[in-house]
Each structure stands twice: as structure tokens, then as C-alpha cells.
C-alpha atoms as a PDB file:
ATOM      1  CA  UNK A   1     149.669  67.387  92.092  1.00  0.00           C
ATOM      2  CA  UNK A   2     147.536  70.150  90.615  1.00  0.00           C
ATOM      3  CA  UNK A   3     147.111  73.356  91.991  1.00  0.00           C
ATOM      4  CA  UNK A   4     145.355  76.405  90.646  1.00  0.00           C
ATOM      5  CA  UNK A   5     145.218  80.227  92.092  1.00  0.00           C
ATOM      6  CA  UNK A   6     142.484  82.830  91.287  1.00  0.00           C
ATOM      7  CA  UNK A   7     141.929  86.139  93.104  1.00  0.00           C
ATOM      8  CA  UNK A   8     140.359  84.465  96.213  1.00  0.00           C
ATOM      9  CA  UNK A   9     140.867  80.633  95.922  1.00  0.00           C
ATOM     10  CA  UNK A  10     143.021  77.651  95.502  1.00  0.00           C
ATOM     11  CA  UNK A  11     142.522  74.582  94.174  1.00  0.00           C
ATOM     12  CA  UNK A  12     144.049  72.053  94.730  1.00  0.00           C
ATOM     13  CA  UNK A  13     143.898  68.181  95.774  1.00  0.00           C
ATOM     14  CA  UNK A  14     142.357  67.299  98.638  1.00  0.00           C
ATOM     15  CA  UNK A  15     144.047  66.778 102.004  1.00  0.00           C
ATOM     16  CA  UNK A  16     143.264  65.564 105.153  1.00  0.00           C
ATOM     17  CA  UNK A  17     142.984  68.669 106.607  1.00  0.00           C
ATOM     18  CA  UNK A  18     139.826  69.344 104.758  1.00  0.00           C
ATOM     19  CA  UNK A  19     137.716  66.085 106.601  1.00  0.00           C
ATOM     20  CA  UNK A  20     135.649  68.834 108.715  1.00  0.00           C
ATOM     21  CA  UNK A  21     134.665  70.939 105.575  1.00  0.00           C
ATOM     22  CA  UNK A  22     134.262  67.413 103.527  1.00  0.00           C
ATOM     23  CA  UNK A  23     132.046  65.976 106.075  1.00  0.00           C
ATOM     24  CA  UNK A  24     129.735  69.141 106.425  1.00  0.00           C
ATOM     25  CA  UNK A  25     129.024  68.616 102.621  1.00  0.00           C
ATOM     26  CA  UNK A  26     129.029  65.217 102.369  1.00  0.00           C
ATOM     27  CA  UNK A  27     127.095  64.487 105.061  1.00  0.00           C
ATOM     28  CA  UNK A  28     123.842  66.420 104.012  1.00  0.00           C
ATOM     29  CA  UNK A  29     124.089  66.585 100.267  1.00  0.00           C
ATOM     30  CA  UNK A  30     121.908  69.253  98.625  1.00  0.00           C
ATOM     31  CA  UNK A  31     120.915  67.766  95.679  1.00  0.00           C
ATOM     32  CA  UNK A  32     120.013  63.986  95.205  1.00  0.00           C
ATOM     33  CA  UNK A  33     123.201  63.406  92.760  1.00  0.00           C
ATOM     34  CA  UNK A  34     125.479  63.678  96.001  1.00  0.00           C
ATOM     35  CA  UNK A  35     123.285  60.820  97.620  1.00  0.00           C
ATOM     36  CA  UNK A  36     125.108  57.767  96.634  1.00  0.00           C
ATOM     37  CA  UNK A  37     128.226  59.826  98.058  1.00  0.00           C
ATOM     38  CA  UNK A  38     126.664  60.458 101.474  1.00  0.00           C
ATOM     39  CA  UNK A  39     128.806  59.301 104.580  1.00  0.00           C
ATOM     40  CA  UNK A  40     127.572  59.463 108.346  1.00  0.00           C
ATOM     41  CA  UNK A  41     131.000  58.975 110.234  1.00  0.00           C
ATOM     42  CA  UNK A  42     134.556  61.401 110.094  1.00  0.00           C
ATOM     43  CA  UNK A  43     135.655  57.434 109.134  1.00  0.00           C
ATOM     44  CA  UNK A  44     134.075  57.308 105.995  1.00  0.00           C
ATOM     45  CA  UNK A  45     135.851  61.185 105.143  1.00  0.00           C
ATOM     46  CA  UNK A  46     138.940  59.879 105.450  1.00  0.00           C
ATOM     47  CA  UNK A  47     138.194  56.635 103.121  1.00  0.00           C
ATOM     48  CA  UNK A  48     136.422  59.469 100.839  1.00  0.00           C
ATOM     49  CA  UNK A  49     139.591  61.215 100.594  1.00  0.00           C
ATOM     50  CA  UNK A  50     142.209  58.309 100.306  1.00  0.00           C
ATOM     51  CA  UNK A  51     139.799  57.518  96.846  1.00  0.00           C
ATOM     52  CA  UNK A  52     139.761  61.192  95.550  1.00  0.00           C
ATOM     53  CA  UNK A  53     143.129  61.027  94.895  1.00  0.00           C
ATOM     54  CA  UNK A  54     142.909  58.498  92.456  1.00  0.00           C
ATOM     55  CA  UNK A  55     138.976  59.864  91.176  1.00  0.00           C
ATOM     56  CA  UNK A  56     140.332  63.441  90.400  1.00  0.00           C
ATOM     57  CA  UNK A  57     138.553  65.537  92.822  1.00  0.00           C
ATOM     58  CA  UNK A  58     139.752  68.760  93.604  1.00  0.00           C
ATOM     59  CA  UNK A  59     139.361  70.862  96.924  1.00  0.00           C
ATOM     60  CA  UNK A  60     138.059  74.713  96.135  1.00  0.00           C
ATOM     61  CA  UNK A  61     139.704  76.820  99.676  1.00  0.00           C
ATOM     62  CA  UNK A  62     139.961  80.376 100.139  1.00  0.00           C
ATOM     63  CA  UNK A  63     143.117  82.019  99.576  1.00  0.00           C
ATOM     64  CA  UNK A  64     143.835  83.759 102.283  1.00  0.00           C
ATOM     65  CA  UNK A  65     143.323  81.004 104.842  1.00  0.00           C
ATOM     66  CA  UNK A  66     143.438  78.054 103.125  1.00  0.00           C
ATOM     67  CA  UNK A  67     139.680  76.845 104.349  1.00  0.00           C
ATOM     68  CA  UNK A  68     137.998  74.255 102.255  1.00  0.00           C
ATOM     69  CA  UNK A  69     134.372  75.374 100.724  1.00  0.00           C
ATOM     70  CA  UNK A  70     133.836  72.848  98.084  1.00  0.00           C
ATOM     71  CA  UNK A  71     134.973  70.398  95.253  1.00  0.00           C
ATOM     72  CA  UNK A  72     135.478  70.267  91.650  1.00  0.00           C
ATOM     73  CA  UNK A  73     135.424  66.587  90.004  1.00  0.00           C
ATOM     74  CA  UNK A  74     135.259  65.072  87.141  1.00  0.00           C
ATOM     75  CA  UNK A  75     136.879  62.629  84.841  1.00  0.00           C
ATOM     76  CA  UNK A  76     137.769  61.945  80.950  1.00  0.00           C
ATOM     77  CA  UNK A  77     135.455  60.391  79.350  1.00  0.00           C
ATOM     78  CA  UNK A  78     137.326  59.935  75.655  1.00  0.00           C
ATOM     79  CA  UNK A  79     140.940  61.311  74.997  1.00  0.00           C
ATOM     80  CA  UNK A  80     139.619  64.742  74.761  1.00  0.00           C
ATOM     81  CA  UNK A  81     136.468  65.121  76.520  1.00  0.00           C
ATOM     82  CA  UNK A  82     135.818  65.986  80.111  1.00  0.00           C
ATOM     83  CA  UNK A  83     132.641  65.410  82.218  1.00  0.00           C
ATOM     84  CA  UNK A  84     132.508  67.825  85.736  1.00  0.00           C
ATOM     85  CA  UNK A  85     130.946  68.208  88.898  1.00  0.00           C
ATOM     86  CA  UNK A  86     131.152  71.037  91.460  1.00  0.00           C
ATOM     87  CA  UNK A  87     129.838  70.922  94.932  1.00  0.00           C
ATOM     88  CA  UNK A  88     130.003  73.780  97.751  1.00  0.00           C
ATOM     89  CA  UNK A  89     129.093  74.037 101.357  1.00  0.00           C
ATOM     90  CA  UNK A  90     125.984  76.505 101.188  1.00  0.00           C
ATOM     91  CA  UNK A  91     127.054  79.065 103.098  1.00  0.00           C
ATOM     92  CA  UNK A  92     129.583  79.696  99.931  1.00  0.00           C
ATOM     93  CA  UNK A  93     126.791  79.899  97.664  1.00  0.00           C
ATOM     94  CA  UNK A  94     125.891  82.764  95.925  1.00  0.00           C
ATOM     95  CA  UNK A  95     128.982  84.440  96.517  1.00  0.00           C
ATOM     96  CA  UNK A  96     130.565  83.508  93.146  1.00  0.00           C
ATOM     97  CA  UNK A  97     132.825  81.451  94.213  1.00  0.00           C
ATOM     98  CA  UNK A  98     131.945  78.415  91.834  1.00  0.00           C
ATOM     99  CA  UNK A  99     132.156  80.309  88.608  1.00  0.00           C
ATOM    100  CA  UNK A 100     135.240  81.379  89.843  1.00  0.00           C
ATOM    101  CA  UNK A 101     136.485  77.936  90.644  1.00  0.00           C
ATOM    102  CA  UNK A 102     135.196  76.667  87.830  1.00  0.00           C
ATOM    103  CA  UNK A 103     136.483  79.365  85.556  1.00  0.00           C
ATOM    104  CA  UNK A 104     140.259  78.270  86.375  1.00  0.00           C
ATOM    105  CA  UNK A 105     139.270  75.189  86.398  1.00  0.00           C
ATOM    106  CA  UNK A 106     138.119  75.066  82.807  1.00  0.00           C
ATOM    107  CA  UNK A 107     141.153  77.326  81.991  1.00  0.00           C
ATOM    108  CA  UNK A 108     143.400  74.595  83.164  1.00  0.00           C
ATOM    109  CA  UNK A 109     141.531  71.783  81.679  1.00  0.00           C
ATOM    110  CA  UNK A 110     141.778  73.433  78.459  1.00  0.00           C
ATOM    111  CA  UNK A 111     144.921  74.788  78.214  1.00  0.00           C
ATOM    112  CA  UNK A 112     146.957  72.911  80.344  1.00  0.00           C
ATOM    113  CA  UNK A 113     145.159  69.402  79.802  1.00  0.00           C
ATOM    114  CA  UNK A 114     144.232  69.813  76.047  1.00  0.00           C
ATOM    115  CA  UNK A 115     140.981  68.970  76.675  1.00  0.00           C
ATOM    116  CA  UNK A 116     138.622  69.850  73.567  1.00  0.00           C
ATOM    117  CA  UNK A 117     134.980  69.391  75.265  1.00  0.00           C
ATOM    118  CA  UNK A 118     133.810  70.163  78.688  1.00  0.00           C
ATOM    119  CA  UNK A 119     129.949  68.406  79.423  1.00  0.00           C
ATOM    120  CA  UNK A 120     128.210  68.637  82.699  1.00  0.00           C
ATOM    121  CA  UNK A 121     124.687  66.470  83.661  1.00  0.00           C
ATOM    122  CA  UNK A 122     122.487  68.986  86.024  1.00  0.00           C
ATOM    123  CA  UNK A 123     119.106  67.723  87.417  1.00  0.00           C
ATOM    124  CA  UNK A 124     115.857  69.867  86.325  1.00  0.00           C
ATOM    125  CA  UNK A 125     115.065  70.878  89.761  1.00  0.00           C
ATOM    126  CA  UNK A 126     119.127  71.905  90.062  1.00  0.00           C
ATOM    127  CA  UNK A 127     118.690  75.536  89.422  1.00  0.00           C
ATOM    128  CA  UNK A 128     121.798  76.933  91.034  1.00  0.00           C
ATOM    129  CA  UNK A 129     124.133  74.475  88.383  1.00  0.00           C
ATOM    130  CA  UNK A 130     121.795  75.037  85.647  1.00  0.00           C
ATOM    131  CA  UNK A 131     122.582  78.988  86.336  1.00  0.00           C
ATOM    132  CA  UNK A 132     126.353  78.153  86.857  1.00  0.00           C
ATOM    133  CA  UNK A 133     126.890  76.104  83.542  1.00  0.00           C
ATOM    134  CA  UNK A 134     124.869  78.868  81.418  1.00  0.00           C
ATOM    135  CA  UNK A 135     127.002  82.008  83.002  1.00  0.00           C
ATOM    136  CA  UNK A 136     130.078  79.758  82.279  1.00  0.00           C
ATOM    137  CA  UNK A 137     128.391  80.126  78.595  1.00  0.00           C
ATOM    138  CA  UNK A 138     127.859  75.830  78.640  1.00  0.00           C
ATOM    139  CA  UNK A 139     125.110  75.307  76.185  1.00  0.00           C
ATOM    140  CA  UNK A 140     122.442  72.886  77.133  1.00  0.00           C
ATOM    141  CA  UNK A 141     122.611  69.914  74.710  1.00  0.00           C
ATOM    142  CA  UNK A 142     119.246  68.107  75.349  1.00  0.00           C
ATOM    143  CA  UNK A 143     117.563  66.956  78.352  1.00  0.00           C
ATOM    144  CA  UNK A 144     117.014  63.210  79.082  1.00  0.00           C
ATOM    145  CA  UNK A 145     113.712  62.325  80.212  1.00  0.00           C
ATOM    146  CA  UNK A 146     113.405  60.200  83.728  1.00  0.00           C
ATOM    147  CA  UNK A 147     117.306  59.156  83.071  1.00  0.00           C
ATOM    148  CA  UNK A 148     118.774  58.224  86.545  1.00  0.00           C
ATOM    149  CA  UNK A 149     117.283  57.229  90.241  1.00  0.00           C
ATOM    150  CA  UNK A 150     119.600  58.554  92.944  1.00  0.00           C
ATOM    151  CA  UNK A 151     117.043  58.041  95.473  1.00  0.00           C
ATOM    152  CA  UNK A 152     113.431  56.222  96.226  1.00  0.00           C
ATOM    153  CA  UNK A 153     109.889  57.564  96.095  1.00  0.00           C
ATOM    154  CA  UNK A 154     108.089  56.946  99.579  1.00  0.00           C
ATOM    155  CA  UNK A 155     106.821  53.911  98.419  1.00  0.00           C
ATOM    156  CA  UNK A 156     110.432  52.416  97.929  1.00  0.00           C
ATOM    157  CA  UNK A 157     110.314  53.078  94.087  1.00  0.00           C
ATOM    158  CA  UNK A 158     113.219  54.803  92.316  1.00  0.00           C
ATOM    159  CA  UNK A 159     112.710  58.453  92.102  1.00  0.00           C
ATOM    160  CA  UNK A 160     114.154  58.943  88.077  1.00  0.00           C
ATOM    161  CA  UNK A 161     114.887  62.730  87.713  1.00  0.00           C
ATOM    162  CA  UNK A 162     115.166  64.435  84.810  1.00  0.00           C
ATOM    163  CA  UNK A 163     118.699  65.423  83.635  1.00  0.00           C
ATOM    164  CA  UNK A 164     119.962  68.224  81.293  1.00  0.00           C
ATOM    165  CA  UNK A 165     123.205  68.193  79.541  1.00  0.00           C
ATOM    166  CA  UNK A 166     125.158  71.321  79.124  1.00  0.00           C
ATOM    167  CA  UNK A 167     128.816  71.572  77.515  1.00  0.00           C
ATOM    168  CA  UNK A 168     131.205  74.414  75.820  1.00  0.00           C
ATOM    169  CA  UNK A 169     134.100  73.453  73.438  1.00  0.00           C
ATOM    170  CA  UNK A 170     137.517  74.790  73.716  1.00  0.00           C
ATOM    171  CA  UNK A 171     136.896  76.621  71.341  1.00  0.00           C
ATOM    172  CA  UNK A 172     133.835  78.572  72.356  1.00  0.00           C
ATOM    173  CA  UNK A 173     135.793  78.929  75.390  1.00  0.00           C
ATOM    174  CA  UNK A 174     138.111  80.996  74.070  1.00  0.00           C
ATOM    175  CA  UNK A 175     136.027  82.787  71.862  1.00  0.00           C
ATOM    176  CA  UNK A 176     133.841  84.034  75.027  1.00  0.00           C
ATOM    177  CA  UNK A 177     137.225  85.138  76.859  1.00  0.00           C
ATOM    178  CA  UNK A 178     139.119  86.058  73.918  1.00  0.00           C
ATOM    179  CA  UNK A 179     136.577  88.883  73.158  1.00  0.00           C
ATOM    180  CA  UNK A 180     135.032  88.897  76.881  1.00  0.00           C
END
């Protein structure tokens, strides 16, 4: 069971007390990489959450009242690498609260997991998470040109969107919070 603390948030693994929050973001994804993870029914929440606990996903709530606002997923990719995802009800954005979460987040993936290399893939028109991974001082590796569909053009075509790849190394990590 993980379960991190900042200032204002907890994270922690998701419950089914957080199937109204979950559904309000999963139901209308923002950006097109949430699109293959779209559900229409409370039903398909529940299913959603019975298969995050075995997929790693994390819920992001306040602190002080335990409310769910968004996720943080991801999974290993090699012994030591990681590969993460956020994703926050919009009326939490802009308020810091994903740097925050994510902060912790690497913190504990880091230190507590060993992990030696945090990546992230952001779509080109994904400015919010291209803002997020360069304030969490991610570096972006390279872009890949027309690399993944997650939805179709109007005329029933695969839409391929352009995806960046950022990352950060342990020890740049602690380099940036070592000297602040």
C-alpha cells in the first residue's frame, strides 16, 4: 500500500470512494492520451479501479478532506527506469497541485523505490504537461514525429500526434533539490 503526504495532499491508492472524482475525469478526458481510457457508466469506474491496483495508479486527494483531484501512474519499464503519467480534474489545474504531487511522487520513486530514471511522453499540443515536466526540471529528450493515434481524423483516419519525451535522472534530481 503506498501512501505519500505533502503540505496539502495525499497520495495514495485508489479506493472506491474516489468513483465520483474518477468518473468526472475519466469520462471527458482532456487530452487525446486519456481516450483509450474513457468510460461512459459508474460500472466501468469500478472495473477501472479493481485494475489500478494491479497497474500502479495512484489517487492525488487533498489533505484536509481526503477528496480525490487526480492520478499519478506509471510503470517500470527496465529494473531502474520509470515511465509516468499524471491526470487532474480541471478545476485543480493551475493551482500547483501536480508539481506538488508529482514532486513526492518522484521523491518516493527515487528514494524509496531506487529508481535511477524518470521519462514521461507529452503530446505537442499538451502544454500544461510540457510546463509541468520542465518546472519538475525533466529535460526533453527528442520529439517523435507522428508516433501514436489515440483517436481518428473526421474521415475515420488515425489522428498520429506528435510526442515529446522528457526525463530527469536521480541524480539531477537531487542535484536540483540538493542546492534548490
Amino acid at each position: 500500500m503506498t501512501m505519500i503526504e505533502t503540505e496539502r495532499l495525499i497520495i495514495r491508492d485508489v479506493e472506491e470512494k474516489d468513483a465520483e472524482g474518477l468518473f468526472r475525469l475519466l469520462a471527458n478526458p482532456r487530452v487525446n492520451c486519456f481516450m483509450d481510457g474513457k468510460v461512459n457508466t459508474i460500472d466501468e469506474v469500478y472495473k477501472h479501479i479493481q485494475s489500478s491496483w494491479e497497474e500502479n495508479e495512484l489517487a492525488v486527494c487533498l489533505s484536509d478532506c481526503d477528496r480525490f483531484i487526480g492520478t499519478l501512474f506509471g510503470h517500470k519499464e527496465e529494473p531502474d527506469t520509470y515511465s509516468i503519467c499524471w491526470n487532474f480534474l480541471e478545476e485543480y489545474s493551475g493551482k500547483g497541485y501536480a508539481y506538488e504531487a508529482a514532486s513526492a511522487y518522484f521523491d518516493y520513486l527515487f528514494y524509496e523505490m531506487s529508481i535511477r530514471r524518470i521519462y514521461a511522453y507529452v503530446e505537442d499540443d499538451n502544454l500544461p504537461s510540457q510546463k509541468l515536466c520542465k518546472r519538475l526540471g525533466m529535460r526533453q529528450e527528442g520529439c517523435f514525429m507522428e508516433f501514436i493515434s489515440f483517436v481518428n481524423n473526421p474521415d475515420g483516419t488515425p489522428k498520429y500526434e506528435n510526442t515529446m519525451q522528457f526525463a530527469i535522472l536521480k541524480k539531477e534530481w537531487h542535484e536540483k533539490h540538493v542546492r534548490g
